[in-house]
Protein backbone atom coordinates (compact mmCIF):
# COMPACT_ATOMS: atom_id res chain seq x y z
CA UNK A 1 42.87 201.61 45.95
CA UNK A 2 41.57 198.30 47.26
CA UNK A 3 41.60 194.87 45.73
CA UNK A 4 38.01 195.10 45.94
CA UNK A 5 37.67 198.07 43.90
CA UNK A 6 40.55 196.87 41.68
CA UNK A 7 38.58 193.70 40.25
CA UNK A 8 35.89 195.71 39.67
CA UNK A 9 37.60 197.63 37.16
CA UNK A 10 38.56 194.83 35.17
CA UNK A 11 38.14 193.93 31.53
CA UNK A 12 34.54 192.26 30.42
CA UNK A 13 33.78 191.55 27.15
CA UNK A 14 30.89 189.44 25.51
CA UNK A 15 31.44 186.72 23.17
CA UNK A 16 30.42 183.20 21.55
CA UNK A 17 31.75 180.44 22.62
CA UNK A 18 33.45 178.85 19.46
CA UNK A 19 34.84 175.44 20.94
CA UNK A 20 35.44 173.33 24.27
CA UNK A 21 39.32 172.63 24.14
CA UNK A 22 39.34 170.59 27.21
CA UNK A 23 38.32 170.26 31.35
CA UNK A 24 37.15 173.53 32.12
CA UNK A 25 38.49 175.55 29.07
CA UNK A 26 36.77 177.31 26.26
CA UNK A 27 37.70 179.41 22.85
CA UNK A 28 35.58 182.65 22.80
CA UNK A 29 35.44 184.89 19.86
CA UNK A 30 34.36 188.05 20.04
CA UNK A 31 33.61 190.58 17.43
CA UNK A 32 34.25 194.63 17.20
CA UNK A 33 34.24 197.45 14.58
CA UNK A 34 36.92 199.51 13.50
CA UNK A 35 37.20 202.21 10.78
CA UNK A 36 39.60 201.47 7.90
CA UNK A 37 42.51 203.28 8.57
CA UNK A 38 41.98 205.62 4.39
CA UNK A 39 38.40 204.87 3.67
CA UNK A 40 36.88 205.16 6.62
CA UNK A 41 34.19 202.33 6.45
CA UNK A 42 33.71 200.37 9.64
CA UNK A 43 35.01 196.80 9.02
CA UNK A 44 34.40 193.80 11.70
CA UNK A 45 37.04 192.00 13.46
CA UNK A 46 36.94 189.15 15.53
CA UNK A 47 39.16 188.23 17.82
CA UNK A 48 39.47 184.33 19.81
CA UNK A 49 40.98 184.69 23.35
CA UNK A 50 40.99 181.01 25.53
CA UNK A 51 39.06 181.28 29.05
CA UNK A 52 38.90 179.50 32.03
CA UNK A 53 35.30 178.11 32.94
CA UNK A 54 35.47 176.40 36.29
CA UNK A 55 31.68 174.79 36.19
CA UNK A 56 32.21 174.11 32.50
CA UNK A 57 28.64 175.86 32.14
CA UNK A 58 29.26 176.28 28.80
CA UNK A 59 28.76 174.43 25.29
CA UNK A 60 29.70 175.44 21.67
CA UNK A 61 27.11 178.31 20.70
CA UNK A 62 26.28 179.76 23.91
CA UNK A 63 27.08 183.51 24.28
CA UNK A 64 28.84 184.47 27.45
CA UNK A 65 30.38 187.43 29.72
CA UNK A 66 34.32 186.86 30.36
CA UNK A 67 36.55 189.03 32.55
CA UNK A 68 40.51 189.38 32.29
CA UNK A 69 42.37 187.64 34.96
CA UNK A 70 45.82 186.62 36.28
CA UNK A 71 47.40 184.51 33.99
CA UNK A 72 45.83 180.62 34.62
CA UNK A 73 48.35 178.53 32.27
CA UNK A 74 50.32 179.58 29.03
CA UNK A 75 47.08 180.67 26.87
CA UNK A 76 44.34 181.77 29.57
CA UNK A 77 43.85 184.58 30.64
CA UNK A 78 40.17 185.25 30.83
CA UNK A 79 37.41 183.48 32.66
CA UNK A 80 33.82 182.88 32.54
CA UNK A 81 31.70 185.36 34.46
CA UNK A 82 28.27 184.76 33.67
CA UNK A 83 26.24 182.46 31.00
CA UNK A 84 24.76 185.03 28.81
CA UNK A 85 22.30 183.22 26.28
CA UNK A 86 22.45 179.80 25.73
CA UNK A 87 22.97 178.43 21.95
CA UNK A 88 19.63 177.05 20.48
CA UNK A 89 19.21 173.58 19.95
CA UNK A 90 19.37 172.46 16.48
């Protein structure tokens, strides 16, 4: 298998971006269901992985594609593909 063909198989997920935490590096939450393990019912999760956004295209709100990645410092491990929506201005 290529490299090529190997980042193409990588992790994306969609999220909201939930905070700035410094130069270049965001908090993204993202949300999934999953049925209770006796009843059954489909509860949400969310979980808050840290990404690496090299334009720092982002703000707090905006909704956004992230891909896994080589490890970029002790908590990254994601980084910003694409800017999905952009938060609305309150």
């Amino acid at each position: 298998m290529t490299e090529e063909a190997n980042r193409n198989n990588r992790k994306q997920l969609m999220g909201v971006v939930r905070s700035k935490t410094g130069d270049k590096s965001i908090k993204v939450v993202y949300e999934y269901k999953t049925p209770h393990p006796l009843y059954k019912k489909e509860i949400r999760r969310k979980t808050t992985v840290h990404a690496h956004d090299e334009e720092n295209i982002s703000k707090v709100g905006d909704k956004v594609r992230i891909s896994s990645t080589r490890p970029i410092s002790k908590l990254k491990r994601w980084r910003v593909v694409e800017l999905v929506e952009e938060a609305p201005i309150v």
